[in-house]
PDB file of N, CA and C in Angstrom:
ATOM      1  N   UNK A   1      26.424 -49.745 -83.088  1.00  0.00           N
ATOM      2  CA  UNK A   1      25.058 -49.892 -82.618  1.00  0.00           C
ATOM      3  C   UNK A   1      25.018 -50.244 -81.136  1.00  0.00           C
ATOM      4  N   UNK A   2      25.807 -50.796 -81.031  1.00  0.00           N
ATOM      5  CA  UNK A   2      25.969 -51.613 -79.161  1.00  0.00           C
ATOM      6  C   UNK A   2      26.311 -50.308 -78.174  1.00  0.00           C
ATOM      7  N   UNK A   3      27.255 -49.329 -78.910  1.00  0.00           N
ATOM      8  CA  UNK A   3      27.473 -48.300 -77.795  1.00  0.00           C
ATOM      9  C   UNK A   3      26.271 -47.180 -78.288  1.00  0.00           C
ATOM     10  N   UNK A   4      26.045 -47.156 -79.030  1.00  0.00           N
ATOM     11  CA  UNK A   4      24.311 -46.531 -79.406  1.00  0.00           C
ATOM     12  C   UNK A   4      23.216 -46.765 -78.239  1.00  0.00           C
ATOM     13  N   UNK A   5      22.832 -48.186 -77.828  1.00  0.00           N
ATOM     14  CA  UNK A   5      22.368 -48.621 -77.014  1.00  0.00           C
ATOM     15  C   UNK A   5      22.536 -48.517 -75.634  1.00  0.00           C
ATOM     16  N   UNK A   6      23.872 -48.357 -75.411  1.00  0.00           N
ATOM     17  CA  UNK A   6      24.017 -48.100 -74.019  1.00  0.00           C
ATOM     18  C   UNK A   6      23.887 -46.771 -73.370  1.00  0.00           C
ATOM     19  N   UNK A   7      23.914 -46.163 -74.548  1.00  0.00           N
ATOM     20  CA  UNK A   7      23.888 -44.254 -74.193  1.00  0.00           C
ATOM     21  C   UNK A   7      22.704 -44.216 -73.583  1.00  0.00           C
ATOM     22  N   UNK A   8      21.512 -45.122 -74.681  1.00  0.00           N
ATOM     23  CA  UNK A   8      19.593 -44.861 -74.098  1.00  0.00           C
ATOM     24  C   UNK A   8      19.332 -45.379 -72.760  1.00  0.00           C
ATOM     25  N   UNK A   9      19.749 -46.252 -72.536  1.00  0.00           N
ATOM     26  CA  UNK A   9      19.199 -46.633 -71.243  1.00  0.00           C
ATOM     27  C   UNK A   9      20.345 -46.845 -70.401  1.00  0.00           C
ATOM     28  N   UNK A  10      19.157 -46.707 -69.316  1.00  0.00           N
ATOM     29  CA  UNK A  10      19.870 -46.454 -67.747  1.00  0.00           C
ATOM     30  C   UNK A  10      20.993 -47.093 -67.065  1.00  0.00           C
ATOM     31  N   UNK A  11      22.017 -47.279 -65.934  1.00  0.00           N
ATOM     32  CA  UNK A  11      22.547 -47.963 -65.693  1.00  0.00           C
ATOM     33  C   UNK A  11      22.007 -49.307 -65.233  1.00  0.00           C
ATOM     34  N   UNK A  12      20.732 -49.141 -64.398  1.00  0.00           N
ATOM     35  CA  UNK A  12      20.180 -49.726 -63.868  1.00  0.00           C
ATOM     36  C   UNK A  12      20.065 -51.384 -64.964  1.00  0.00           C
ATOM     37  N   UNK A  13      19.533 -50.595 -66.410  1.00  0.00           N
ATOM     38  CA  UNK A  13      18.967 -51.686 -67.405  1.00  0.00           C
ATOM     39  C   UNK A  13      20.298 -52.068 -67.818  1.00  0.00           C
ATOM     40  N   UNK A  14      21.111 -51.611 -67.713  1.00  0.00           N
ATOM     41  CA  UNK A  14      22.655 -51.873 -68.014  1.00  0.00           C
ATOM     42  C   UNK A  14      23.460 -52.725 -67.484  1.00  0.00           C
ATOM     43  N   UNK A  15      23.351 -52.768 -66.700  1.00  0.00           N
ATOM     44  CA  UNK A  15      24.280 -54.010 -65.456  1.00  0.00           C
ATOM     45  C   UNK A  15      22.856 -55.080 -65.726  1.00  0.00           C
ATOM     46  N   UNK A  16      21.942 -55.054 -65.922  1.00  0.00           N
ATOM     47  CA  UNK A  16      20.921 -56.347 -65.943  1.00  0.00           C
ATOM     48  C   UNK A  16      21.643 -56.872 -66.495  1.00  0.00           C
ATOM     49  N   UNK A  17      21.406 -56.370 -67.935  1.00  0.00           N
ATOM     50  CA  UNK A  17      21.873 -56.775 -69.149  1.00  0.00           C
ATOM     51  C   UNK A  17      23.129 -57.485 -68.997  1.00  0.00           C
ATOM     52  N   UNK A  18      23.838 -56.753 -68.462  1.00  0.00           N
ATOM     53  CA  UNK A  18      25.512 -57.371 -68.908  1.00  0.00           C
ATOM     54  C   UNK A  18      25.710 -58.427 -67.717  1.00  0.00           C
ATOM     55  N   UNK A  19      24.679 -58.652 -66.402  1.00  0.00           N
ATOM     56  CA  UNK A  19      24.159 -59.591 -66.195  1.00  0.00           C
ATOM     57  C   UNK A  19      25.145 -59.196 -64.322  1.00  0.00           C
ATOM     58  N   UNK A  20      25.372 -58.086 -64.106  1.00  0.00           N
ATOM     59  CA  UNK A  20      25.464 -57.588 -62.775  1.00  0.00           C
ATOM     60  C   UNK A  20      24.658 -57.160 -61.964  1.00  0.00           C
ATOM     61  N   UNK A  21      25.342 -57.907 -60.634  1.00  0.00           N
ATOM     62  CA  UNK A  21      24.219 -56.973 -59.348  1.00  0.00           C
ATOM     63  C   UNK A  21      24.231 -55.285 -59.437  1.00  0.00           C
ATOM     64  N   UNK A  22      23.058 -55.579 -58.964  1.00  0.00           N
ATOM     65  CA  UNK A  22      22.944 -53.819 -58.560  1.00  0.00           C
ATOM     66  C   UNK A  22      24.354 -53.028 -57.707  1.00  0.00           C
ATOM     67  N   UNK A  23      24.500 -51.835 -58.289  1.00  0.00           N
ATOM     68  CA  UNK A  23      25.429 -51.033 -57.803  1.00  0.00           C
ATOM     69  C   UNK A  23      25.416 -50.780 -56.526  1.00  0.00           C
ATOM     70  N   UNK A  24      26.292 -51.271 -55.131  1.00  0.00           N
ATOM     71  CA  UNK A  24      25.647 -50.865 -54.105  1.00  0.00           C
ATOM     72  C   UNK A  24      26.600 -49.365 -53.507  1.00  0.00           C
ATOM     73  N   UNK A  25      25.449 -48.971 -52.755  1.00  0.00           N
ATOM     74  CA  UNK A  25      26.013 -47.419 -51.928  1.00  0.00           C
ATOM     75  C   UNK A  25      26.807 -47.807 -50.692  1.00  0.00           C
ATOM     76  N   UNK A  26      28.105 -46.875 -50.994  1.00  0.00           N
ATOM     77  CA  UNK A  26      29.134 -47.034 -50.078  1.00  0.00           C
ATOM     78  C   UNK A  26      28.869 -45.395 -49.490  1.00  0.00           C
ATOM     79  N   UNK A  27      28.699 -45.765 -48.099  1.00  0.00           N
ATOM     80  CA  UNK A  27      28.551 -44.738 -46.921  1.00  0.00           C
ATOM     81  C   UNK A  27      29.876 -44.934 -46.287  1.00  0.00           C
ATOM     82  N   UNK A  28      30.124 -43.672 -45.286  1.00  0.00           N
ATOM     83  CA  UNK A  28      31.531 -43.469 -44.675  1.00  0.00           C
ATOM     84  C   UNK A  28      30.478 -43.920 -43.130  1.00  0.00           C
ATOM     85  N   UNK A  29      31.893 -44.178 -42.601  1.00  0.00           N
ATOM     86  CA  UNK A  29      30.859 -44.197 -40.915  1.00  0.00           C
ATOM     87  C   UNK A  29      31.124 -43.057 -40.453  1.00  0.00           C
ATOM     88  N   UNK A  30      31.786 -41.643 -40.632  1.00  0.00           N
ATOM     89  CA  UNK A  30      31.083 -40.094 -40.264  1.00  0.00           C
ATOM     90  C   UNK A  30      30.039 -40.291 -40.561  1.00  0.00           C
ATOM     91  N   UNK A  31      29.574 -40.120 -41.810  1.00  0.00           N
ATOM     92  CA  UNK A  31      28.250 -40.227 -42.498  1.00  0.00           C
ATOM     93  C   UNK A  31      26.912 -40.688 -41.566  1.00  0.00           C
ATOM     94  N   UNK A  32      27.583 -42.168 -41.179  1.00  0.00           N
ATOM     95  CA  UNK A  32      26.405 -42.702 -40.771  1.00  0.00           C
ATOM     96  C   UNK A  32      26.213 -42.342 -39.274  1.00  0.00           C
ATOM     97  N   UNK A  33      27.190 -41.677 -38.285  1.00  0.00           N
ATOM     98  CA  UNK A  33      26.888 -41.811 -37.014  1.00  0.00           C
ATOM     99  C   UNK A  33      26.392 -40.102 -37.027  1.00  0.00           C
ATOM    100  N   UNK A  34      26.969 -39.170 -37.979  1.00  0.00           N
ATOM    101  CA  UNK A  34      26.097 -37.802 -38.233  1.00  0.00           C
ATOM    102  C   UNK A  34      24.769 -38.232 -38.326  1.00  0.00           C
ATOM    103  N   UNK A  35      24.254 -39.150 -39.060  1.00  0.00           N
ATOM    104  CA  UNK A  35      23.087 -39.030 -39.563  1.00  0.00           C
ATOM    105  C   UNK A  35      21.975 -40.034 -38.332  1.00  0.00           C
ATOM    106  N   UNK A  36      22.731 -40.707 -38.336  1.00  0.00           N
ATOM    107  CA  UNK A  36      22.149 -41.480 -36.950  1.00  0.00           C
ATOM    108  C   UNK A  36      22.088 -41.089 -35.672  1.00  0.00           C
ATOM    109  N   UNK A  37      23.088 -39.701 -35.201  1.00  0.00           N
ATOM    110  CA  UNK A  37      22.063 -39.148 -33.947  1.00  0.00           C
ATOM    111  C   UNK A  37      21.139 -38.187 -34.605  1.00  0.00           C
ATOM    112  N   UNK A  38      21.135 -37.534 -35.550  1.00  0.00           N
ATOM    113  CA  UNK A  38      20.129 -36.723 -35.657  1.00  0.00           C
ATOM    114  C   UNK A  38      18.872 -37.742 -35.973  1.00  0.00           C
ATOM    115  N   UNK A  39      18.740 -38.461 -36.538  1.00  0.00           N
ATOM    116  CA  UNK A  39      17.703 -39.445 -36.606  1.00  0.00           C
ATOM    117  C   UNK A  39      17.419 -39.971 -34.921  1.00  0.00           C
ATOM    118  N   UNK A  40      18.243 -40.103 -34.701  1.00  0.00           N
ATOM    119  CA  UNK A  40      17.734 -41.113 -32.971  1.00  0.00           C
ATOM    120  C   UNK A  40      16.752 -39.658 -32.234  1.00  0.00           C
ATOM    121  N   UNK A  41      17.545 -38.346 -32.224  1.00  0.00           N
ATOM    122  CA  UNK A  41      16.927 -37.005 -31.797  1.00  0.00           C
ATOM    123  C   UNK A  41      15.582 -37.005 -32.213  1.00  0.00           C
ATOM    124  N   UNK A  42      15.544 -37.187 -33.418  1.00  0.00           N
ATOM    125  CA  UNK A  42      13.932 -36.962 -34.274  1.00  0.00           C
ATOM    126  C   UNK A  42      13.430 -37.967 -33.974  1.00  0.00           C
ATOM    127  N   UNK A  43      14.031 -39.028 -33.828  1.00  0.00           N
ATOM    128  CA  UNK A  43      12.515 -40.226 -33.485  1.00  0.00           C
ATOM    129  C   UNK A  43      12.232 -40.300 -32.179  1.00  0.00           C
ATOM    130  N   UNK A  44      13.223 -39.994 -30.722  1.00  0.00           N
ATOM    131  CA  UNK A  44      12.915 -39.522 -30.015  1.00  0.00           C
ATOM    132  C   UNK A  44      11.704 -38.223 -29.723  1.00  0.00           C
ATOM    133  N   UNK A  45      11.740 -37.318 -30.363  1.00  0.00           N
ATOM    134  CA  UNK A  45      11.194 -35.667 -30.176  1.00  0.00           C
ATOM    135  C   UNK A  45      10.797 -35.856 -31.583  1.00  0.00           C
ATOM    136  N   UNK A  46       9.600 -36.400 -32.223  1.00  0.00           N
ATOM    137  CA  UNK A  46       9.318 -36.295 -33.264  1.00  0.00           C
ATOM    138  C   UNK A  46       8.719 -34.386 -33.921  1.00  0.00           C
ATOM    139  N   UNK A  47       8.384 -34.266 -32.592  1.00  0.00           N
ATOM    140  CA  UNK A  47       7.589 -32.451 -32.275  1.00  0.00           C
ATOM    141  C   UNK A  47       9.024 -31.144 -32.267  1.00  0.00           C
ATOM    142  N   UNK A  48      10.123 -31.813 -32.412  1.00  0.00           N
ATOM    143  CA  UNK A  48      10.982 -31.068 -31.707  1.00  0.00           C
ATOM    144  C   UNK A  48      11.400 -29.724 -32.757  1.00  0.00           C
ATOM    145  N   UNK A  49      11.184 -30.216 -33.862  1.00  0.00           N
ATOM    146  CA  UNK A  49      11.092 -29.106 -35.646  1.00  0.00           C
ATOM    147  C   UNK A  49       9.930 -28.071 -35.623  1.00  0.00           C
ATOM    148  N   UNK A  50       8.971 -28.477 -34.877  1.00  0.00           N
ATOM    149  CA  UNK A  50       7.427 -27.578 -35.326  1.00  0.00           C
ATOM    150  C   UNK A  50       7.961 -26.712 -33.681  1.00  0.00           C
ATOM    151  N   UNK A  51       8.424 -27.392 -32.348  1.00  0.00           N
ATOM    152  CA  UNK A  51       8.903 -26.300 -31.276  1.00  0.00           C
ATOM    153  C   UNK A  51       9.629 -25.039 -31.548  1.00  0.00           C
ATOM    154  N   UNK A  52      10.822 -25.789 -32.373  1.00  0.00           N
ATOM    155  CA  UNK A  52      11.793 -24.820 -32.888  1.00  0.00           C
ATOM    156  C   UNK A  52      11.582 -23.733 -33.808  1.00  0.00           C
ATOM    157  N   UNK A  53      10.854 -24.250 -34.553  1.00  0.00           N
ATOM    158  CA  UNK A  53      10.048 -22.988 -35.881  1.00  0.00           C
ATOM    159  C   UNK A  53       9.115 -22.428 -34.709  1.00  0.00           C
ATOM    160  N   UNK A  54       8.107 -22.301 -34.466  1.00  0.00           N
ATOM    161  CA  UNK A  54       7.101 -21.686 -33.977  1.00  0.00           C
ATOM    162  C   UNK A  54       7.414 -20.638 -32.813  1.00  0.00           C
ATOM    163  N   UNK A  55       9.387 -21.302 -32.036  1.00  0.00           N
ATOM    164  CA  UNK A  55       9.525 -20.618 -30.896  1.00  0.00           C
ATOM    165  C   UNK A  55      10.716 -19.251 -31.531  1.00  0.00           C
ATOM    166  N   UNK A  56      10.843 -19.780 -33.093  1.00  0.00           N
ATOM    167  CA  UNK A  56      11.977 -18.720 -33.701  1.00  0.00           C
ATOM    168  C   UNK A  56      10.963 -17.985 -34.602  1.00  0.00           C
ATOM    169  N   UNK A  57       9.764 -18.037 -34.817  1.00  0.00           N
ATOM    170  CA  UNK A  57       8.770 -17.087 -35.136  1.00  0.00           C
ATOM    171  C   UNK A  57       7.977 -16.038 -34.353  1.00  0.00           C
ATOM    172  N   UNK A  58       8.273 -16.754 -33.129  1.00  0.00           N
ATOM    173  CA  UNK A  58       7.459 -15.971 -31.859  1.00  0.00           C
ATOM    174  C   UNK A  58       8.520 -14.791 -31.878  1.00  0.00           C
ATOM    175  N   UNK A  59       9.667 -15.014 -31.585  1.00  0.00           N
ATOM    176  CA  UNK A  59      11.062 -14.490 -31.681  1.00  0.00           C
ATOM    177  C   UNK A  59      11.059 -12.977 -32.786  1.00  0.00           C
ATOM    178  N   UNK A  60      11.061 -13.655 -33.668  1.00  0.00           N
ATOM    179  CA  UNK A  60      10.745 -12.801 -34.773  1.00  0.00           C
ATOM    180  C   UNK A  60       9.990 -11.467 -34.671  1.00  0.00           C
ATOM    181  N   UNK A  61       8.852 -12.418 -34.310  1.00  0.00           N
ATOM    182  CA  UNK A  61       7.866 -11.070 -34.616  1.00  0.00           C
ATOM    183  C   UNK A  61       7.349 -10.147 -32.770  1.00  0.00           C
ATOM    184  N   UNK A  62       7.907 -10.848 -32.084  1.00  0.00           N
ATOM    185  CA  UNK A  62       8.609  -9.777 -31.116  1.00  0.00           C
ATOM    186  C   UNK A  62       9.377  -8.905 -31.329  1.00  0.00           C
ATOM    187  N   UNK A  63      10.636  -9.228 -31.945  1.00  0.00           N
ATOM    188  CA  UNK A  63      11.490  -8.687 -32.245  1.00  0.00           C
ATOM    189  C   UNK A  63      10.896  -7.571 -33.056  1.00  0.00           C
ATOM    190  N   UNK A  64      10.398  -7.610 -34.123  1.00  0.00           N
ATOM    191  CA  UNK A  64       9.501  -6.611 -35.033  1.00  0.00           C
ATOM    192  C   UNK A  64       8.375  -5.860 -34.202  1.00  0.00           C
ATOM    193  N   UNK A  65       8.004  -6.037 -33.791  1.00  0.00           N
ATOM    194  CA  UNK A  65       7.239  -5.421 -32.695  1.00  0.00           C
ATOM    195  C   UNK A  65       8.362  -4.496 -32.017  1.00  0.00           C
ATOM    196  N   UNK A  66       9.262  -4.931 -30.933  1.00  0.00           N
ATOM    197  CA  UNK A  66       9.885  -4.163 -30.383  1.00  0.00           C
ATOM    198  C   UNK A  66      10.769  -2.846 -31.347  1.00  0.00           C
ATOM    199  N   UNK A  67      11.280  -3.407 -32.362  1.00  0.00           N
ATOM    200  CA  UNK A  67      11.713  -2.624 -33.388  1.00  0.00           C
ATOM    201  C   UNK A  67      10.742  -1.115 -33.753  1.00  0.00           C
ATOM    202  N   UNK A  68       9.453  -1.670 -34.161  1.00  0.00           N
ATOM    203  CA  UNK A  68       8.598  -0.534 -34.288  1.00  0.00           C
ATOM    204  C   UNK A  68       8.090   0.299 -33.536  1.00  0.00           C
ATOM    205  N   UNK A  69       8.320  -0.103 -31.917  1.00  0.00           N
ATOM    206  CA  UNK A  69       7.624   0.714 -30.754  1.00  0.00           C
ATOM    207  C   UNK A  69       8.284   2.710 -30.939  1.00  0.00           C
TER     208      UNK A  69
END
């Protein structure tokens, strides 16, 4: 019955129970300094995603244009 129980619920309700801290997330520091300039970029240039789409759509449909002339 006890391993019955542990199948249903989550880990989360699981470590309560058995009376452990929460599982914590282990990050690499690649991880975090990848992810932390692209974050510093974006909070810098929050606009800098809607430049890039709009200036590779312009692109596009030039391109399609010139294609069909």
């Amino acid at each position: 019955m006890i391993n019955n129980s542990f199948k249903l619920m989550g880990e989360a309700k699981r470590r309560e129970k058995l009376g452990l801290p929460p599982r914590e997330i282990k990050s690499t520091e690649k991880e975090i300094k990848s992810t932390g300039m692209l974050n510093q970029i974006l909070n810098k240039y929050p606009y800098f995603p809607y430049i890039l789409g709009f200036s590779l759509l312009i692109i596009l449909i030039l391109d399609l244009i010139n294609y069909y002339r």
